[in-house]
Protein backbone atom coordinates (compact mmCIF):
# COMPACT_ATOMS: atom_id res chain seq x y z
CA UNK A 1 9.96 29.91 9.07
CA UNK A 2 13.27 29.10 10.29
CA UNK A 3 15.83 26.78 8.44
CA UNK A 4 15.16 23.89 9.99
CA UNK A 5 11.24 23.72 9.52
CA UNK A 6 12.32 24.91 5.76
CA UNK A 7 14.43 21.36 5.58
CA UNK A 8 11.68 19.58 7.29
CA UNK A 9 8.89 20.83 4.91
CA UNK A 10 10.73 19.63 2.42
CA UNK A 11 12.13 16.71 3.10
CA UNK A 12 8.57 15.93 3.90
CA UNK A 13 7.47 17.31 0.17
CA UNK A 14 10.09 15.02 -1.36
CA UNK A 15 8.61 12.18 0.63
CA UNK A 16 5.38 12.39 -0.57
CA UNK A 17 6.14 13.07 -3.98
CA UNK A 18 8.61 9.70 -3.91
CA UNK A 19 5.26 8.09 -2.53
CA UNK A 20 2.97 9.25 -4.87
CA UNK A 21 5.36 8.35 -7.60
CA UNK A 22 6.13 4.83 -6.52
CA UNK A 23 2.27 4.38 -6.15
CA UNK A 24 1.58 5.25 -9.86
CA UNK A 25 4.31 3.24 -10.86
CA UNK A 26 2.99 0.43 -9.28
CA UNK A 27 -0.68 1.28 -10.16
CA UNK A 28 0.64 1.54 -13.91
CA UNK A 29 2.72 -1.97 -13.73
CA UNK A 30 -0.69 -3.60 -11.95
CA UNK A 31 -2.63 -2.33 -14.94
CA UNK A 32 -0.68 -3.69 -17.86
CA UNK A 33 -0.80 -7.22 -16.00
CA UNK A 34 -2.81 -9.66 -17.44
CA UNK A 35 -4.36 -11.08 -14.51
CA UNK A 36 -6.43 -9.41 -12.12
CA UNK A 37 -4.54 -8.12 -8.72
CA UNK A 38 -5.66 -7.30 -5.76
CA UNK A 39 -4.78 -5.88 -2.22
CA UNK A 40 -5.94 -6.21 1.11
CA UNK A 41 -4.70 -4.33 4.58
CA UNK A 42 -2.84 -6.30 7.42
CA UNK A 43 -6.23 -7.78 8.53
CA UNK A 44 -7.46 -8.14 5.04
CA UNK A 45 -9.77 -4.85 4.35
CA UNK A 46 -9.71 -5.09 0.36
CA UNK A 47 -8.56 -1.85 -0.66
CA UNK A 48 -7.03 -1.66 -4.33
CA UNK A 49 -7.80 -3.72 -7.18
CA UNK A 50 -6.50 -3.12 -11.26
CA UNK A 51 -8.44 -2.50 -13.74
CA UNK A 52 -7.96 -6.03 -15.45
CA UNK A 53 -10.61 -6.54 -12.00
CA UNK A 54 -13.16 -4.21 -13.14
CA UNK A 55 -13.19 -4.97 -16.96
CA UNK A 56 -13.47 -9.08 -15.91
CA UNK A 57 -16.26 -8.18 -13.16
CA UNK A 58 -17.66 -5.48 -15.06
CA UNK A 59 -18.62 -4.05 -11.42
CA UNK A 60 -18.17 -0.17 -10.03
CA UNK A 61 -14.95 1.18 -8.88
CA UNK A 62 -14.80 0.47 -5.11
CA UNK A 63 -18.03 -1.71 -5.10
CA UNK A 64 -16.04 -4.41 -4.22
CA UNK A 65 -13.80 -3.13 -1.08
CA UNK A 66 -13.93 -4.54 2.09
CA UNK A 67 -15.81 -7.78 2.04
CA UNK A 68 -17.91 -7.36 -0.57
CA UNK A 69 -15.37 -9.16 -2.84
CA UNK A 70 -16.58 -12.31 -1.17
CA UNK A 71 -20.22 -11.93 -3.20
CA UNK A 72 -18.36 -11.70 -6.32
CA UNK A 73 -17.70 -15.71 -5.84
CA UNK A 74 -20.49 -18.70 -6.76
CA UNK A 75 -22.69 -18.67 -3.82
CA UNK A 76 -21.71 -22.56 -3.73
CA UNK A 77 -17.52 -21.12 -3.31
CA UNK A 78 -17.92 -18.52 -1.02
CA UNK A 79 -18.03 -20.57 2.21
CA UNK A 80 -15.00 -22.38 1.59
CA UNK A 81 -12.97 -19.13 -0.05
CA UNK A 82 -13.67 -17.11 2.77
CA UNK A 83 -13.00 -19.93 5.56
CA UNK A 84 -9.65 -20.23 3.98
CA UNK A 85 -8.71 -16.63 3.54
CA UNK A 86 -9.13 -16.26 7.27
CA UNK A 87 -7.15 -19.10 8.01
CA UNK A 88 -4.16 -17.24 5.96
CA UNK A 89 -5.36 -13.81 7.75
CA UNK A 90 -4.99 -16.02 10.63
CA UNK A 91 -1.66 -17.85 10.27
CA UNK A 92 0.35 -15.93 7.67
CA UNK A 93 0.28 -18.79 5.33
CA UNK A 94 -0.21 -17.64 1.51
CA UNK A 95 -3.27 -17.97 0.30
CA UNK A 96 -4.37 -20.58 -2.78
CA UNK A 97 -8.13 -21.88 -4.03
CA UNK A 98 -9.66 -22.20 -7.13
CA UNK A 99 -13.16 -20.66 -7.35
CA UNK A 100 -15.84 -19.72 -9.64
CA UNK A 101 -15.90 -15.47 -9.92
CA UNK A 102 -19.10 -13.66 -11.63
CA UNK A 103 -18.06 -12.36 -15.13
CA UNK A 104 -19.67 -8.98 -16.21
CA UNK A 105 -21.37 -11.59 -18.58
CA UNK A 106 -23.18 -13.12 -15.63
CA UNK A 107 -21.79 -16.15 -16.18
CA UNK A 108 -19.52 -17.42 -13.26
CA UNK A 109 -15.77 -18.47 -14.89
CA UNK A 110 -13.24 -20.40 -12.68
CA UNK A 111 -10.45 -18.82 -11.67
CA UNK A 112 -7.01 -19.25 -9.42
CA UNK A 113 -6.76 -17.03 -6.70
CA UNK A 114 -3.74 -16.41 -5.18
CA UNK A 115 -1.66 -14.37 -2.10
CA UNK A 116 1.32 -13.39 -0.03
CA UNK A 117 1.78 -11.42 2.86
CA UNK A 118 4.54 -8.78 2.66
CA UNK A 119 6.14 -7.89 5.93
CA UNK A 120 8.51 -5.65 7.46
CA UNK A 121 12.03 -6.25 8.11
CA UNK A 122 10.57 -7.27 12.08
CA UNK A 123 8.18 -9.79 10.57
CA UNK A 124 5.34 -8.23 10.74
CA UNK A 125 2.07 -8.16 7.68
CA UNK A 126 2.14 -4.50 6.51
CA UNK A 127 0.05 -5.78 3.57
CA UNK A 128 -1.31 -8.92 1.20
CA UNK A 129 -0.94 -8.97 -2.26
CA UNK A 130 -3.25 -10.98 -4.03
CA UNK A 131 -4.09 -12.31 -8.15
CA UNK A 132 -6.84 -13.76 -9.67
CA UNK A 133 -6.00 -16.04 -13.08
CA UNK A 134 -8.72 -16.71 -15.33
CA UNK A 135 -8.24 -20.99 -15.98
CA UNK A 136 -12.10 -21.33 -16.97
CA UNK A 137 -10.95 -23.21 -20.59
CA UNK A 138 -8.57 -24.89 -18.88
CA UNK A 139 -10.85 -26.59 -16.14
CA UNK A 140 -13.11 -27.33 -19.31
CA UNK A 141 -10.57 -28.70 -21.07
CA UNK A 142 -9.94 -31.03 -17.58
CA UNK A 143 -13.33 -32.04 -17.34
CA UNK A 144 -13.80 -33.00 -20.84
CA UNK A 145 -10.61 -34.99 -20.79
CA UNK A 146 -11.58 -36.94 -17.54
CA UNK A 147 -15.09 -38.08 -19.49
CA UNK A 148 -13.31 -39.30 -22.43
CA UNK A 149 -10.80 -41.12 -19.94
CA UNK A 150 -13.69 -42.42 -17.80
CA UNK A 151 -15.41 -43.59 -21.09
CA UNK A 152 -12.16 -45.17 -22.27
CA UNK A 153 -11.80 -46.67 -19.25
CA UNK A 154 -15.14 -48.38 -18.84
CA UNK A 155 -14.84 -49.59 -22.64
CA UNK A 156 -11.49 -51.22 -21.56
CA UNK A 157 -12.87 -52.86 -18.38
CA UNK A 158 -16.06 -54.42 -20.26
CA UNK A 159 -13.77 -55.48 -22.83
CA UNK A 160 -11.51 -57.00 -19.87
CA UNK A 161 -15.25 -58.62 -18.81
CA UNK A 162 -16.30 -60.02 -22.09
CA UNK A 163 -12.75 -61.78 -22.47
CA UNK A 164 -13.59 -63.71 -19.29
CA UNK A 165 -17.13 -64.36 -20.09
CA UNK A 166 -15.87 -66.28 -22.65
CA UNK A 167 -13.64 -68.45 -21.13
CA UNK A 168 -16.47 -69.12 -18.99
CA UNK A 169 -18.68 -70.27 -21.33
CA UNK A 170 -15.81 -72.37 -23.10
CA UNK A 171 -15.06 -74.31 -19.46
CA UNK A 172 -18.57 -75.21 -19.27
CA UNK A 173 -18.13 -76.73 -22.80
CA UNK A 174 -15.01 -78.44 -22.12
CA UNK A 175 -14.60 -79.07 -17.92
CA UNK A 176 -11.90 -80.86 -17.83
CA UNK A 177 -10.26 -77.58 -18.59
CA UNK A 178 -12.78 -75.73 -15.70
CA UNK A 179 -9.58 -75.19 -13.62
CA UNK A 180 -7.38 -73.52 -15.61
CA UNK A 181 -10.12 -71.53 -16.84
CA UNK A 182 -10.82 -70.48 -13.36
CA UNK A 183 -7.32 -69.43 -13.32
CA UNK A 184 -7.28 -67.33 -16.23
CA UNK A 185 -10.19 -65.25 -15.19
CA UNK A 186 -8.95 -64.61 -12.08
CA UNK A 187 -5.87 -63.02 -13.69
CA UNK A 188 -8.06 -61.08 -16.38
CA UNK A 189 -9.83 -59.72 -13.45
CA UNK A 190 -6.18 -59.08 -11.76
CA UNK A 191 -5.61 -56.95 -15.39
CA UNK A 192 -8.39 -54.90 -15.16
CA UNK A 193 -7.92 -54.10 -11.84
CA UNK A 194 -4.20 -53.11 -12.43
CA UNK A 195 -5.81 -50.90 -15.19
CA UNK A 196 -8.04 -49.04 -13.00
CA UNK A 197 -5.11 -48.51 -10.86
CA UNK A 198 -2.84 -47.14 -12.98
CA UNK A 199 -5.12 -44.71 -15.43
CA UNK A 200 -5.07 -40.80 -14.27
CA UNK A 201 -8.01 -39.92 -11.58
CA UNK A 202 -9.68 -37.36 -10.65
CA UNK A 203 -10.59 -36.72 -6.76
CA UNK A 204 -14.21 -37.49 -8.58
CA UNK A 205 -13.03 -40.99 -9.99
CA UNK A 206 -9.88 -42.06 -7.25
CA UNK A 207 -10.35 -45.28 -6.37
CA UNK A 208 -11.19 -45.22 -1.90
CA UNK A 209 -9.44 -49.12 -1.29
CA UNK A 210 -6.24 -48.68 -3.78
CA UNK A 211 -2.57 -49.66 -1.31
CA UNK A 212 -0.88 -46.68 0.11
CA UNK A 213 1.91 -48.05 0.47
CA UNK A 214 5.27 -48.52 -2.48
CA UNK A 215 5.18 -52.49 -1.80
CA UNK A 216 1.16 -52.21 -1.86
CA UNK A 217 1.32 -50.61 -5.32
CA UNK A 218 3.71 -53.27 -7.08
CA UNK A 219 1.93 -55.97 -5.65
CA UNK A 220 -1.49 -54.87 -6.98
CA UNK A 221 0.17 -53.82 -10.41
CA UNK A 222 2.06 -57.13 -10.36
CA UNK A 223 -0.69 -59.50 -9.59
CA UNK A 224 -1.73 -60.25 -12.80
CA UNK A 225 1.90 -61.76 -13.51
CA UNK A 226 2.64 -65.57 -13.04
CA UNK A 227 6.29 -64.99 -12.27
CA UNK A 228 4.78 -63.29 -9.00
CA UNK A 229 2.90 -66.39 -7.37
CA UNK A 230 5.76 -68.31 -8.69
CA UNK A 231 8.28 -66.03 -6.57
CA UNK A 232 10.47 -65.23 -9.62
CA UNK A 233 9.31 -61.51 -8.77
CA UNK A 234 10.72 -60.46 -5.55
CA UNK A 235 10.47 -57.30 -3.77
CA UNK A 236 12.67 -55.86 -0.87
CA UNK A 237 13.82 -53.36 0.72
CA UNK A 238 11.85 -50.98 2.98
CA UNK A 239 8.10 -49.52 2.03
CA UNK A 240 7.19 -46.15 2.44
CA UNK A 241 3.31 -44.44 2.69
CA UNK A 242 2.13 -43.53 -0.86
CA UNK A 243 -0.29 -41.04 -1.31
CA UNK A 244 -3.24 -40.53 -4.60
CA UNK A 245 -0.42 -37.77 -5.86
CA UNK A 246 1.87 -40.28 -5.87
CA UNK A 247 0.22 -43.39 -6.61
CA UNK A 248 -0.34 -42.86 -10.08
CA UNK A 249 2.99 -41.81 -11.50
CA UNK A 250 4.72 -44.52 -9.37
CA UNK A 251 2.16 -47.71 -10.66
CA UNK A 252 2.56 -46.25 -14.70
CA UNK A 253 5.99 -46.96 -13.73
CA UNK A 254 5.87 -50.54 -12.69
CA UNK A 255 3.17 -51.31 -15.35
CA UNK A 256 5.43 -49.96 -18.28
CA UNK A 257 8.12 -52.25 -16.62
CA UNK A 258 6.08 -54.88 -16.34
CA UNK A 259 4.59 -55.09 -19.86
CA UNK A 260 7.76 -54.53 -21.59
CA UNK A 261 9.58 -57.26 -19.01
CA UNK A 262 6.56 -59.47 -20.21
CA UNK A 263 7.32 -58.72 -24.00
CA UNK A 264 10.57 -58.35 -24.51
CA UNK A 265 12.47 -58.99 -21.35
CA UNK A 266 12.49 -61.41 -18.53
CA UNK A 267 8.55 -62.16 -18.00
CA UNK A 268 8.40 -63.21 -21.84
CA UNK A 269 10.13 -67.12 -20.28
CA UNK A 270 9.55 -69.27 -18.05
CA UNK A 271 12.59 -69.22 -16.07
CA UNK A 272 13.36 -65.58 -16.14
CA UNK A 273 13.25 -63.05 -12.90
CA UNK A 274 12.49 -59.77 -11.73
CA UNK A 275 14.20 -58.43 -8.65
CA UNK A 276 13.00 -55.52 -6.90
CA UNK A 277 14.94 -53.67 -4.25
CA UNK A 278 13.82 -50.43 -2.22
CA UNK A 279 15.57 -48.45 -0.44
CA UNK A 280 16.16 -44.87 1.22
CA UNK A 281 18.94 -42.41 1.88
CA UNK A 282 19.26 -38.98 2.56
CA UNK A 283 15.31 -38.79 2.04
CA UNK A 284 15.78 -40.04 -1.53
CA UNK A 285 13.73 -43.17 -2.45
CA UNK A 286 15.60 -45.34 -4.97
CA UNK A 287 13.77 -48.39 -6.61
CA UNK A 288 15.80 -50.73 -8.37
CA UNK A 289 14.42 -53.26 -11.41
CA UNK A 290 16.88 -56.18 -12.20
CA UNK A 291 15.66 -58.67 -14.83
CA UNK A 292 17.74 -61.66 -15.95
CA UNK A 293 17.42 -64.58 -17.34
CA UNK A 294 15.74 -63.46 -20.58
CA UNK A 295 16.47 -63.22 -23.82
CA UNK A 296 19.92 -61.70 -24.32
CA UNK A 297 20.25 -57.89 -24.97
CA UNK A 298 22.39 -56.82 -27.05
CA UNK A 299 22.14 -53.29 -26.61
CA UNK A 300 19.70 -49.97 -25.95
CA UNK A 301 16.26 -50.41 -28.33
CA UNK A 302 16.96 -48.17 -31.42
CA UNK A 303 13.15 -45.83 -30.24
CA UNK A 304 11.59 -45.49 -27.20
CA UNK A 305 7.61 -46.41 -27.29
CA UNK A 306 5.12 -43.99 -26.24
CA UNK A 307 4.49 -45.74 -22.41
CA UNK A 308 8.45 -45.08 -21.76
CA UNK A 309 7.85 -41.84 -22.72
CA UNK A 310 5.07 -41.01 -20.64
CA UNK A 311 6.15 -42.61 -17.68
CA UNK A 312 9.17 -40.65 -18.02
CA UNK A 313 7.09 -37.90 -17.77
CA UNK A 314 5.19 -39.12 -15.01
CA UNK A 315 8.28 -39.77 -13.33
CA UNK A 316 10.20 -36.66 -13.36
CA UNK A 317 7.58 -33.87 -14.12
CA UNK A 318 5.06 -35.05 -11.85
CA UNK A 319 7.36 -35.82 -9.08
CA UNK A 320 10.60 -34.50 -9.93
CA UNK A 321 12.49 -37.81 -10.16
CA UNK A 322 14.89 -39.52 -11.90
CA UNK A 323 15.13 -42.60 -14.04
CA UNK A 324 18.16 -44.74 -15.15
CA UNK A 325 18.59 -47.47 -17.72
CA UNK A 326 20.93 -49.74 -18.78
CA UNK A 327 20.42 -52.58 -21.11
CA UNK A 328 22.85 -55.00 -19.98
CA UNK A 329 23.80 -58.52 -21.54
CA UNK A 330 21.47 -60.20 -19.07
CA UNK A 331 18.80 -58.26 -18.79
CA UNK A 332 17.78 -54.39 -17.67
CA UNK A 333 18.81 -52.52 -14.74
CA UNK A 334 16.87 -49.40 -14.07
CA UNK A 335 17.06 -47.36 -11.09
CA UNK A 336 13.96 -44.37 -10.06
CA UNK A 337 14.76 -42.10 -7.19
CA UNK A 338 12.22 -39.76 -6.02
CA UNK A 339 12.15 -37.73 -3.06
CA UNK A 340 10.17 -38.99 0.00
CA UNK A 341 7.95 -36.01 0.47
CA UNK A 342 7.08 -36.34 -3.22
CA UNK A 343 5.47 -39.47 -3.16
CA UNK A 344 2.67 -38.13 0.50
CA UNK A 345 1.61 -35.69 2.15
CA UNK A 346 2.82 -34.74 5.39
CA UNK A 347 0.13 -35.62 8.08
């Protein structure tokens, strides 16, 4: 053997060796994860999966290559799983679903799957790298919270319907005063469905005729006000499309607003105002609250209650906004400013 097929044999040693090395390394780091990871060839031939996969499936080494990981999934997931892995395979887009996968218990657990393709420096897929998450406790946890809201809820809206069952039966006792009656059931009824509006859904409980648009949403939240009909509420500016993502955080918003105007601020007289002004720039959407002519404020409220709170966390953790306050002489001044893509989906 001459000296060049000498260097060649061993430069092609030393490749392999590097290879089999930075296998087991990875092989090793996969292992210690705590979620179960997976990978899948360029057109998405399951191959490798850690053991963290075998000890949750409880299944044989290799049983699952190929496409027999789609029969790991609940019979009533695997449609939809495997429709949207081959739109990734398809497009290149990273793969995302939540699905239920058979435990070695038999019992199926919910999971997050997860994926990225890893390319070349030309572009191209050279492989997808995948993880399953075990979130079975926390899409209990979910579902037990949305029937204690849902039972909340209903309690509040019957409570919401015995209030103005009563004022009906007291106008029919006293009709001279069936008018204003009338009136006040009509804004009860305005409450509860500002209430419905504004509690947390699920795509089980969303509401199908709620406004998607910003204006929409503060009118419906608003209604239930008298300083509306009586135009001391005004709202301008432009309107922008408002999605179920972003309904929610944006009508806690006006609702906290609204309340405290209504207890404290402005709404609490007859004479005081709201002003409401929209506007957009540099794809930023800034709402601005101006009361005045309420009781004087003499300066910030010594604690915050727990509705600022949690629209503040509505606000910027839900759609990574901002809020400003200032509690000026004649009344607050608040500004929110949320980016546009934030508050819907793009079509």
């Amino acid at each position: 053997m001459n000296e060049l097929s000498q260097n060649s044999e061993s430069q092609l040693v030393t490749a392999r060796n590097a290879l089999r090395e930075s296998d087991l390394r990875f092989r090793t780091l996969a292992d210690a994860f705590p979620h179960m990871v997976w990978s899948t060839l360029p057109d998405g031939y399951h191959d490798y999966y850690n053991a963290r996969w075998y000890e949750f499936t409880g299944v044989p080494a290799g049983s699952t290559d190929g496409e027999a990981w789609n029969g790991m999934f609940h019979p009533d997931d695997q449609e939809r799983a495997w429709g949207l892995w081959r739109h990734s395979l398809r497009t290149g887009e990273p793969y995302e679903i939540e699905y239920r996968l058979r435990h070695h218990s038999g019992e199926y657990r919910w999971v997050l799957g997860r994926a990225m393709p890893m390319r070349n420096s030309e572009g191209t897929i050279i492989r997808w790298m995948g993880t399953c998450t075990d979130i079975h406790e926390q899409k209990r946890q979910a579902n037990q919270n949305e029937i204690l809201s849902r039972e909340l809820s209903h309690r509040i809206k019957n409570i919401f319907a015995v209030i103005a069952g009563l004022i009906g039966l007291s106008a029919r006792q006293q009709p001279e005063h069936r008018d204003f009656a009338r009136t006040l059931q009509e804004r009860i009824a305005a409450l509860g469905r500002a209430h419905e509006f504004v509690r947390p859904h699920s795509d089980q409980s969303q509401p199908g005729d709620l406004p998607d648009s910003l204006k929409g949403i503060f009118r419906e939240v608003l209604a239930p006000y008298l300083a509306l009909q009586d135009g001391r509420i005004s709202i301008e500016g432009i309107d922008v499309t408002v999605d179920d993502r972003g309904a929610t955080p944006i009508a806690l918003l006006i609702h906290e607003l609204a309340t405290n105007a209504a207890k404290y601020g402005a709404l609490s007289t007859g004479v005081g105002r709201v002003d409401i002004t929209l506007a957009e720039q540099g794809g930023e959407i800034s709402i601005d609250w101006r009361e005045s002519g309420g009781p004087a404020i003499t300066g910030e409220p010594v604690r915050q209650g727990f509705g600022t709170r949690l629209t503040e966390l509505s606000i910027v953790n839900q759609l990574g906004g901002s809020i400003e306050r200032e509690w000026r002489p004649e009344g607050l001044w608040a500004r929110m400013t949320v980016g546009r893509e934030r508050l819907a989906r793009s079509p």
